[in-house]
PDB file of N, CA and C in Angstrom:
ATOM      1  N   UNK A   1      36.460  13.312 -25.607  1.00  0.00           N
ATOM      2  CA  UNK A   1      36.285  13.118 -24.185  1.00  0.00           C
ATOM      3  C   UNK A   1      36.031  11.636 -23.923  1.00  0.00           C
ATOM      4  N   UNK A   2      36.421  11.278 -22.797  1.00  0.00           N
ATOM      5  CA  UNK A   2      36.423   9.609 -22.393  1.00  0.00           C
ATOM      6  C   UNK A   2      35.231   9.665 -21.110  1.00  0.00           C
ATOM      7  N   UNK A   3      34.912   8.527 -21.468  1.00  0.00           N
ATOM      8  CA  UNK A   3      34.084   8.451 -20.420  1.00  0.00           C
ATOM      9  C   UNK A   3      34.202   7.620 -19.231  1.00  0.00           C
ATOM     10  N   UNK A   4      33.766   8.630 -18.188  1.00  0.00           N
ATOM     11  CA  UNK A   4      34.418   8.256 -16.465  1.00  0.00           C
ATOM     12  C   UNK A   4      33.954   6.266 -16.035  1.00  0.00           C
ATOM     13  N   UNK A   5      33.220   5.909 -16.992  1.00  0.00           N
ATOM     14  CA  UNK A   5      32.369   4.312 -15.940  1.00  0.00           C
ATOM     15  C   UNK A   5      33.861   3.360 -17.303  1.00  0.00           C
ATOM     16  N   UNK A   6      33.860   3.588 -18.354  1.00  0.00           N
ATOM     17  CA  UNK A   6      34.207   2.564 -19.161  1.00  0.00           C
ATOM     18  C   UNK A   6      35.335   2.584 -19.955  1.00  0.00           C
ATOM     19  N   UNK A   7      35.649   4.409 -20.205  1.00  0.00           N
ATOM     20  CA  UNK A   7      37.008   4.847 -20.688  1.00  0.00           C
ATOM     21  C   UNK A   7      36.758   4.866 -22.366  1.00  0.00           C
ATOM     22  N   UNK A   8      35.402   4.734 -22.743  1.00  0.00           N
ATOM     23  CA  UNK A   8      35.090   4.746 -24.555  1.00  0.00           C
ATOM     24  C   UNK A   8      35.189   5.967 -24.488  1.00  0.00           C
ATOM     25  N   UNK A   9      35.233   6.094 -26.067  1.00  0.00           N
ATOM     26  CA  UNK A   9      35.665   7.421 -26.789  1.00  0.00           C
ATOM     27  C   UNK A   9      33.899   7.963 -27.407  1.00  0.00           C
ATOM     28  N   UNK A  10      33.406   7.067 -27.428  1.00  0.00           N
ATOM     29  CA  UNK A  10      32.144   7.174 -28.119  1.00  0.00           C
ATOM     30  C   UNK A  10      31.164   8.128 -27.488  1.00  0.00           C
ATOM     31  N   UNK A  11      31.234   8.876 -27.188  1.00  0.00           N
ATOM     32  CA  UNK A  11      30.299  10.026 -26.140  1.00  0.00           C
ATOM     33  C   UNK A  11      29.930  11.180 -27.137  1.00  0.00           C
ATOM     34  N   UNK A  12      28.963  12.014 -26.453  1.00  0.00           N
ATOM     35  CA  UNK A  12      28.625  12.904 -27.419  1.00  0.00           C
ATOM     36  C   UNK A  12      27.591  13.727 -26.388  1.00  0.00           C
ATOM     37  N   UNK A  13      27.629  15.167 -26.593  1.00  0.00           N
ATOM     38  CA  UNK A  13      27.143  16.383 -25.853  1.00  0.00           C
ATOM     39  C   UNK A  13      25.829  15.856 -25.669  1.00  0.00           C
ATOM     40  N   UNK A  14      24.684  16.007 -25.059  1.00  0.00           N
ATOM     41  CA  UNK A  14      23.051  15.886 -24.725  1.00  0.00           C
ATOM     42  C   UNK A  14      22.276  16.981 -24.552  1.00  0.00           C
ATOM     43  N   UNK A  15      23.438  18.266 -23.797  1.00  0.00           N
ATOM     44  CA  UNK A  15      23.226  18.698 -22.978  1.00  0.00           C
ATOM     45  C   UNK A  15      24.077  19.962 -22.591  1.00  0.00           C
ATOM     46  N   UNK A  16      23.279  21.349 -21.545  1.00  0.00           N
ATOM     47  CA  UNK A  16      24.925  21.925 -21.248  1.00  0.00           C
ATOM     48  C   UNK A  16      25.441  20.934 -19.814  1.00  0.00           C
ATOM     49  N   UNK A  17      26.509  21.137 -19.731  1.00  0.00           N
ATOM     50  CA  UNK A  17      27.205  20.125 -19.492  1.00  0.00           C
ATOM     51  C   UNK A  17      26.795  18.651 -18.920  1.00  0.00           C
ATOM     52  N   UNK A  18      25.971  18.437 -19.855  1.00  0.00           N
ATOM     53  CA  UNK A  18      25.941  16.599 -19.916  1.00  0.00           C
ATOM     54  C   UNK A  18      25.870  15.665 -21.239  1.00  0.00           C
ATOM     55  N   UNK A  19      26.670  14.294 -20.813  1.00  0.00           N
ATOM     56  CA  UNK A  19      26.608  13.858 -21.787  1.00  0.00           C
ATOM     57  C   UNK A  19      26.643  12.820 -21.355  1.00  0.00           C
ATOM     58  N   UNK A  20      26.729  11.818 -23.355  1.00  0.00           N
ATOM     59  CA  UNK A  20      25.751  10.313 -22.914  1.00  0.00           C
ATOM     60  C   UNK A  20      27.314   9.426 -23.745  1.00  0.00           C
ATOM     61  N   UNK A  21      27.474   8.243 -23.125  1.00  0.00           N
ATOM     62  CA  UNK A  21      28.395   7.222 -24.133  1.00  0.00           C
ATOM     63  C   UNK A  21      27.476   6.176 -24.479  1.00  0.00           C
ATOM     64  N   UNK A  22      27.773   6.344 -25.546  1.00  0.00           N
ATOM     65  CA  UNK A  22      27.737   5.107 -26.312  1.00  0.00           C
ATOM     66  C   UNK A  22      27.667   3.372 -26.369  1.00  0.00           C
ATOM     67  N   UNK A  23      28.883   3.673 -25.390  1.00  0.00           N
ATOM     68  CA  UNK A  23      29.509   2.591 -25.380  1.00  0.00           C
ATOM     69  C   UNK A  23      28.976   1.487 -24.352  1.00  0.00           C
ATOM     70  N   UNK A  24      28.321   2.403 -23.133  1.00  0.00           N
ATOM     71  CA  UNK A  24      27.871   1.501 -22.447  1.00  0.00           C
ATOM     72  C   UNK A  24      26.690   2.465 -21.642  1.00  0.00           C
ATOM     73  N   UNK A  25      26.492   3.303 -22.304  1.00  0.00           N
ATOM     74  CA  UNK A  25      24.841   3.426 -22.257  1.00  0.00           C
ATOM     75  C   UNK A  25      24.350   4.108 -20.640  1.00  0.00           C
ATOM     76  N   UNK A  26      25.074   5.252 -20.248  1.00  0.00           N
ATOM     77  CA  UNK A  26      25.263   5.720 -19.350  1.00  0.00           C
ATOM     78  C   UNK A  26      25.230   7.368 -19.717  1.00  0.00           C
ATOM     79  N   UNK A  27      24.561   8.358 -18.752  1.00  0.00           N
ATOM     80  CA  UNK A  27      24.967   9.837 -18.975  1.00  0.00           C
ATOM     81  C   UNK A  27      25.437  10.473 -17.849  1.00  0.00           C
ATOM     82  N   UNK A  28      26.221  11.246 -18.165  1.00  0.00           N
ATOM     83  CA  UNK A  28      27.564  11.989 -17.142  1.00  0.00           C
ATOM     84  C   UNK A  28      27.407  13.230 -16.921  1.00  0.00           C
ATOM     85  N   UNK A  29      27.489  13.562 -15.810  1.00  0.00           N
ATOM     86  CA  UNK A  29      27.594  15.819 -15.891  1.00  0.00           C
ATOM     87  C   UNK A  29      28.694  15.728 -15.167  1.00  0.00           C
ATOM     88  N   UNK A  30      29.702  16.934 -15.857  1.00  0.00           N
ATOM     89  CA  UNK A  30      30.501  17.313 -15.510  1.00  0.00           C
ATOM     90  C   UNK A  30      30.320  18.900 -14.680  1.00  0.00           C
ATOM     91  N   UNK A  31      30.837  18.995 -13.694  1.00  0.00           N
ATOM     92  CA  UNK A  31      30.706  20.582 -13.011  1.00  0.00           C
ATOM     93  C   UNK A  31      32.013  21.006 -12.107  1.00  0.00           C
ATOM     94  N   UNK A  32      31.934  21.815 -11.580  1.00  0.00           N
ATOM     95  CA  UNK A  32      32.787  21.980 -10.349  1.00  0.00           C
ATOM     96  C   UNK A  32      33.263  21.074  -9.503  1.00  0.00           C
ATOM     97  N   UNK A  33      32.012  20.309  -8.927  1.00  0.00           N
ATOM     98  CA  UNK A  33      32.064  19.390  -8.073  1.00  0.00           C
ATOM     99  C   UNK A  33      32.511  18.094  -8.556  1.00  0.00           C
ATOM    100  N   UNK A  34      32.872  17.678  -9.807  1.00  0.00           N
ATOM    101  CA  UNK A  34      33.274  16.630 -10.457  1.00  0.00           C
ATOM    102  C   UNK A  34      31.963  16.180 -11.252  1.00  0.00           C
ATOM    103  N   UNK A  35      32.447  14.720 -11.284  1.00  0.00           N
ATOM    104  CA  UNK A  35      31.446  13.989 -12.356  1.00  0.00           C
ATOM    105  C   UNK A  35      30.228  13.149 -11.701  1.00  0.00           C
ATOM    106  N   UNK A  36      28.659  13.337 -12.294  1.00  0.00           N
ATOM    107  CA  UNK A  36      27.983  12.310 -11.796  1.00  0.00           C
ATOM    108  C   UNK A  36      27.487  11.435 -12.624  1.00  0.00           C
ATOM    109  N   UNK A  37      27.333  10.215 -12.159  1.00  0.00           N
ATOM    110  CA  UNK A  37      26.925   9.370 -13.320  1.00  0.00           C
ATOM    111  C   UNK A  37      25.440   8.601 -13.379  1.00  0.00           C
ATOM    112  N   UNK A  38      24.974   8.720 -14.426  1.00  0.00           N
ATOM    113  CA  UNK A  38      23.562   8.401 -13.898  1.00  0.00           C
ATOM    114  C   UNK A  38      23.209   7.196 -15.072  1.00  0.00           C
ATOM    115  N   UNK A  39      22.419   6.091 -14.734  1.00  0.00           N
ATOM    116  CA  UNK A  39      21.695   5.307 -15.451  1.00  0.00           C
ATOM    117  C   UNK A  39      20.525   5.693 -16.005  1.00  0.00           C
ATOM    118  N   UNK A  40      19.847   5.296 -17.036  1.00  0.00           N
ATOM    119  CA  UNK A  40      19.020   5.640 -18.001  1.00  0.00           C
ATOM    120  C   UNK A  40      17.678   4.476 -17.744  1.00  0.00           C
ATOM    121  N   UNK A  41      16.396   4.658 -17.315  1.00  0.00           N
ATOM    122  CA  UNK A  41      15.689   4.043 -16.676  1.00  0.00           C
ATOM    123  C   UNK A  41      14.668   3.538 -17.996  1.00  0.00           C
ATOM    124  N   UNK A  42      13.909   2.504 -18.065  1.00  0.00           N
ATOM    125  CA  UNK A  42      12.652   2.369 -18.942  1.00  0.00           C
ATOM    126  C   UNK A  42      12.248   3.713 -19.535  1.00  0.00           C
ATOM    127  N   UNK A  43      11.810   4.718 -18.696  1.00  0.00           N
ATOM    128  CA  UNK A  43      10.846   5.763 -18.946  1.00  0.00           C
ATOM    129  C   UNK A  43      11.514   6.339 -19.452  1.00  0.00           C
ATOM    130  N   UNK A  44      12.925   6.311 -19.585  1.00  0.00           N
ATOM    131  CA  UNK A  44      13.881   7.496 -19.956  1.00  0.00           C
ATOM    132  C   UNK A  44      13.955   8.351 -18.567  1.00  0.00           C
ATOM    133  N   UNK A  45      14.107   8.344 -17.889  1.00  0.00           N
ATOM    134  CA  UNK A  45      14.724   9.323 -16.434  1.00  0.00           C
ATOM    135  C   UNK A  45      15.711   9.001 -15.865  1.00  0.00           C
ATOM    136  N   UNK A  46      16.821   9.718 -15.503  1.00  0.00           N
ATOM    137  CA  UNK A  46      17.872   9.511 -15.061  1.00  0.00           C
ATOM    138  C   UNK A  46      17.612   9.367 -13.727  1.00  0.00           C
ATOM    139  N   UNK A  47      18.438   8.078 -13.581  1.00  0.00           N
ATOM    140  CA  UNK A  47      18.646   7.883 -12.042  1.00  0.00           C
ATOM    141  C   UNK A  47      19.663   7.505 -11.477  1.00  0.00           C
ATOM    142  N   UNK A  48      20.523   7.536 -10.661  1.00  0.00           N
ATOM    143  CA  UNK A  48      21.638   7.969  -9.808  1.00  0.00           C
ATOM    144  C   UNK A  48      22.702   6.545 -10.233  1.00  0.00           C
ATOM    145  N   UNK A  49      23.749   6.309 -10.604  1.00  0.00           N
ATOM    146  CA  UNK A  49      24.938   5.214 -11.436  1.00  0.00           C
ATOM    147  C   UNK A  49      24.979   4.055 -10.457  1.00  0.00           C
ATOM    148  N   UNK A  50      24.269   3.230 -10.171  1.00  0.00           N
ATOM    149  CA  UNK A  50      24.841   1.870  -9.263  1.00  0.00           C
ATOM    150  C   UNK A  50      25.956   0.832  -9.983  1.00  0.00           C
ATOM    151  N   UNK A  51      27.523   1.021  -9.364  1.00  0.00           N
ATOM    152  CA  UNK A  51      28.467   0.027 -10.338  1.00  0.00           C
ATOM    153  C   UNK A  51      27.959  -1.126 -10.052  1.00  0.00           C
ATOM    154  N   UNK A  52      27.362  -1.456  -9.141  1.00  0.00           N
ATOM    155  CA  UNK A  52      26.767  -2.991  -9.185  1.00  0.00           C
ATOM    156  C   UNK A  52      25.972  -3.670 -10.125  1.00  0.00           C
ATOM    157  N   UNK A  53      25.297  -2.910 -10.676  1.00  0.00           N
ATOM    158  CA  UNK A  53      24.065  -3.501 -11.975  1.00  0.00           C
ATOM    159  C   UNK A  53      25.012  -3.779 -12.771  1.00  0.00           C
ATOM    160  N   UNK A  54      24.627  -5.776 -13.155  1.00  0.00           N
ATOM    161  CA  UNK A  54      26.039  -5.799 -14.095  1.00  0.00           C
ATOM    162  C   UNK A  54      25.051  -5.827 -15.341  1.00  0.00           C
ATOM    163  N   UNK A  55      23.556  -5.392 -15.644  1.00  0.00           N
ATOM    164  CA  UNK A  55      22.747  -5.206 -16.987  1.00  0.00           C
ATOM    165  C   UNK A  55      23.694  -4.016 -17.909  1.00  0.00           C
ATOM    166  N   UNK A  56      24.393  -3.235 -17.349  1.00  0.00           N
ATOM    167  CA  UNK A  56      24.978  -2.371 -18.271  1.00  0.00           C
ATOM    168  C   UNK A  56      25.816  -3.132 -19.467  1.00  0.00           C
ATOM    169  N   UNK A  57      26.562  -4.280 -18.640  1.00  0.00           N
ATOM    170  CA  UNK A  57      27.509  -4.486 -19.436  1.00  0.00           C
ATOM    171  C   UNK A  57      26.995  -5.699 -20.488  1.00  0.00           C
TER     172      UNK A  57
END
């Protein structure tokens, strides 16, 4: 599976349907409604994908 922010191959299950890449350090759920993407905070809590933060890259 590729992942929706960066297109790496490097991903891996977390979760039922969620998962985390690798590559640039982001976790994804897939559902019905499509994909959401969430950033990974200090504390460890997911919080909602801003493409603007260029700290990901």
């Amino acid at each position: 599976m590729n992942c929706p922010v960066c297109g790496g191959r490097a991903t891996g299950k977390v979760g039922a349907s969620h998962y985390y890449c690798w590559d640039c350090c982001v976790e994804y759920r897939i559902d019905k409604e499509g994909v959401q993407v969430f950033d990974i905070d200090e504390e460890g809590s997911l919080v909602s994908f801003d493409p603007g933060n260029e700290t990901l890259y």
